[in-house]
Protein backbone atom coordinates (compact mmCIF):
# COMPACT_ATOMS: atom_id res chain seq x y z
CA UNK A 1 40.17 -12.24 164.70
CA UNK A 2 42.33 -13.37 167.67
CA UNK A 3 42.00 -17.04 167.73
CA UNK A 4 41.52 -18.99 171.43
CA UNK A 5 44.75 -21.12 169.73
CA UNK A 6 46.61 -17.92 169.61
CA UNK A 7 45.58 -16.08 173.38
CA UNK A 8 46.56 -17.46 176.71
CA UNK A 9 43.74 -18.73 179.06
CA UNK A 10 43.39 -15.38 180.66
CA UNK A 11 44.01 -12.96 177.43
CA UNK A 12 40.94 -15.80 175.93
CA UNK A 13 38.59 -15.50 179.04
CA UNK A 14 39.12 -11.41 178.70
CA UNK A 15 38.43 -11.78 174.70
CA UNK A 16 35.06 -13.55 175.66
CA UNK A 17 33.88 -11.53 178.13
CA UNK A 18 34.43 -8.28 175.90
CA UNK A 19 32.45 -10.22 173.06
CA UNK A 20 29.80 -10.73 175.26
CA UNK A 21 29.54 -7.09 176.31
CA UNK A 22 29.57 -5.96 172.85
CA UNK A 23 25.91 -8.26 171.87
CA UNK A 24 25.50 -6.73 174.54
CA UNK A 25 24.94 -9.75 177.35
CA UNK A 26 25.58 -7.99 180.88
CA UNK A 27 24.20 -10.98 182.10
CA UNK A 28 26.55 -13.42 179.50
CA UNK A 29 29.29 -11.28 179.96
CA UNK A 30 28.67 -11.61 184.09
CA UNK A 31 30.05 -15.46 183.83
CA UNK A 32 33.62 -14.14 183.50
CA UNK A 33 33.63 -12.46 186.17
CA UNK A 34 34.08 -12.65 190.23
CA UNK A 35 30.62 -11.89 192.30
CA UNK A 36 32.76 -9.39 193.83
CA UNK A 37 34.01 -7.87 190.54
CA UNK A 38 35.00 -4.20 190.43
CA UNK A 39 34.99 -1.93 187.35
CA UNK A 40 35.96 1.38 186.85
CA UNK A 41 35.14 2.52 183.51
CA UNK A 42 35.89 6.19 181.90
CA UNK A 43 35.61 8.97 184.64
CA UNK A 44 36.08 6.77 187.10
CA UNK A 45 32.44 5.55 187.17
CA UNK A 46 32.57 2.32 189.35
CA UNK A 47 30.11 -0.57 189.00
CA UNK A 48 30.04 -3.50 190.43
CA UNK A 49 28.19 -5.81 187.15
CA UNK A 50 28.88 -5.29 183.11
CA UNK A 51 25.06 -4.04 183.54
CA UNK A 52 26.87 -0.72 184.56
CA UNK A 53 29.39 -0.08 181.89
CA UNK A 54 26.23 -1.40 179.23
CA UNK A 55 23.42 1.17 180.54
CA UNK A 56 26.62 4.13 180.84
CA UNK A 57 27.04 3.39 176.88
CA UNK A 58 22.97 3.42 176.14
CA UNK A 59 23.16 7.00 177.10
CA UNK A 60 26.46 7.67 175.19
CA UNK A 61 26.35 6.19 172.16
CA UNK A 62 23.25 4.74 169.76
CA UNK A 63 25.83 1.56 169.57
CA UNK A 64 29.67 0.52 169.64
CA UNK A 65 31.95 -1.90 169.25
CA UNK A 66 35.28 -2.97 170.03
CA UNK A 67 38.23 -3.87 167.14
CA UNK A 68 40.30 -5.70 169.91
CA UNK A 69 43.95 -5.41 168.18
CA UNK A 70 46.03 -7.43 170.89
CA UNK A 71 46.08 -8.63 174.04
CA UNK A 72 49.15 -7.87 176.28
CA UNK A 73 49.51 -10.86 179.15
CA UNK A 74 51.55 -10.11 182.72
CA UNK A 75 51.39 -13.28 184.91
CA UNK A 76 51.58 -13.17 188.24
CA UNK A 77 52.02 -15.49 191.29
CA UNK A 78 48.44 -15.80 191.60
CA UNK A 79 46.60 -13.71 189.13
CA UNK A 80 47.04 -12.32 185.50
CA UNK A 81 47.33 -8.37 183.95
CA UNK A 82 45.52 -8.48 180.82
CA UNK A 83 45.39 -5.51 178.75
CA UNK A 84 42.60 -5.13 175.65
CA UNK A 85 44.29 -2.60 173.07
CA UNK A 86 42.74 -0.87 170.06
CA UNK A 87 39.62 1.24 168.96
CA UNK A 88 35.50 1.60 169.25
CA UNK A 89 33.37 2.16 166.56
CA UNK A 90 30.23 3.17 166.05
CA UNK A 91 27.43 5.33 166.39
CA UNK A 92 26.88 9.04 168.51
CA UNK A 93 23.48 9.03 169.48
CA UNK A 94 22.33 11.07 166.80
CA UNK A 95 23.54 8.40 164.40
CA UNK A 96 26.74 9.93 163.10
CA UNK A 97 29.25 6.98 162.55
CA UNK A 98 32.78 7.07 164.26
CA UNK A 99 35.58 4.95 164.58
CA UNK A 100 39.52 4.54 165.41
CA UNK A 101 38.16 5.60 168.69
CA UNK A 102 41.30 4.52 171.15
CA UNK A 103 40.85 2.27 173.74
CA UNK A 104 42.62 0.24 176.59
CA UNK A 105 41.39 -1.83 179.31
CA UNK A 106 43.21 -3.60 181.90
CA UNK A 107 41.50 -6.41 183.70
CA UNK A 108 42.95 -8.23 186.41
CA UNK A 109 42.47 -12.38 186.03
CA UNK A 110 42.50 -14.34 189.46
CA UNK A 111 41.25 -18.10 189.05
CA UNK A 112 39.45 -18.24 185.55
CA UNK A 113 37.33 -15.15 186.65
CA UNK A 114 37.85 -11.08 186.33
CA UNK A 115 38.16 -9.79 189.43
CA UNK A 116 38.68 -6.13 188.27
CA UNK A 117 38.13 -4.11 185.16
CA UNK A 118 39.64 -0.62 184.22
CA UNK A 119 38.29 0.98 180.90
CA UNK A 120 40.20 4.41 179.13
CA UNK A 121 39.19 5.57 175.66
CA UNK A 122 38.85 8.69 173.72
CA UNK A 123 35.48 9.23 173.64
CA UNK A 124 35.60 11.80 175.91
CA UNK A 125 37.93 14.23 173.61
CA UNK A 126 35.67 13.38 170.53
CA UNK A 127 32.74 14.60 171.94
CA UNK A 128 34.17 17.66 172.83
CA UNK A 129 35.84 18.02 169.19
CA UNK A 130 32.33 16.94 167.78
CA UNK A 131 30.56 20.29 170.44
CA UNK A 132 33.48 22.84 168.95
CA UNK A 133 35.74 22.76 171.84
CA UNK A 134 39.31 22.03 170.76
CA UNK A 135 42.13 21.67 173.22
């Protein structure tokens, strides 16, 4: 586990908001973030509250979670590039387990809140690969 001792303010604030969203709290995880928040998760699906990215995953998977390997920190003059590396896990909705699903997601920090969130992960490929089609 990535310690708060160990994470800057911002890579911290990101890990907490991603716990959050993993209970998942849309509403818990909507305290680390701007009122005027955007994020674009896989496909570029836009929403404007985690309640987005939380109901997009109901339909996609039964449940999942994130193993949040590192946190890469870019400060800027006045905000921070956070990145959240490393893989989902799981459940498909028909129950089959999965995990070392890839992930990355780059959030954009401007005073204590998230002001934007970008999600990319694999999922897409395995559920081809899981329907036959290889590419």
């Amino acid at each position: 586990m990535l310690t708060t001792d160990t994470l800057s303010p911002d890579a911290a604030l990101v890990r907490d908001f991603l716990e959050a969203s993993m209970i998942p709290d849309p509403e818990a995880a909507a305290r680390y973030m701007a009122d005027d928040v955007r994020i674009v998760f896989t496909g570029g699906r836009a929403f404007s509250h985690p309640s987005g990215p939380t109901g997009f995953n109901a339909m996609r998977y039964a449940w999942v979670k994130k193993r949040m390997e590192r946190f890469d920190v870019a400060p800027g003059d006045d905000e921070t590039v956070v990145y959240s590396v490393g893989t989902l896990y799981g459940a498909w909705p028909d129950g089959e387990p999965f995990e070392g699903n890839r992930y990355v997601d780059r959030f954009v920090v401007r005073n204590g809140r998230i002001v934007r969130m970008d999600v990319w992960n694999d999922s897409a490929e395995r559920i081809l690969t899981r329907r036959g089609i290889e590419a």
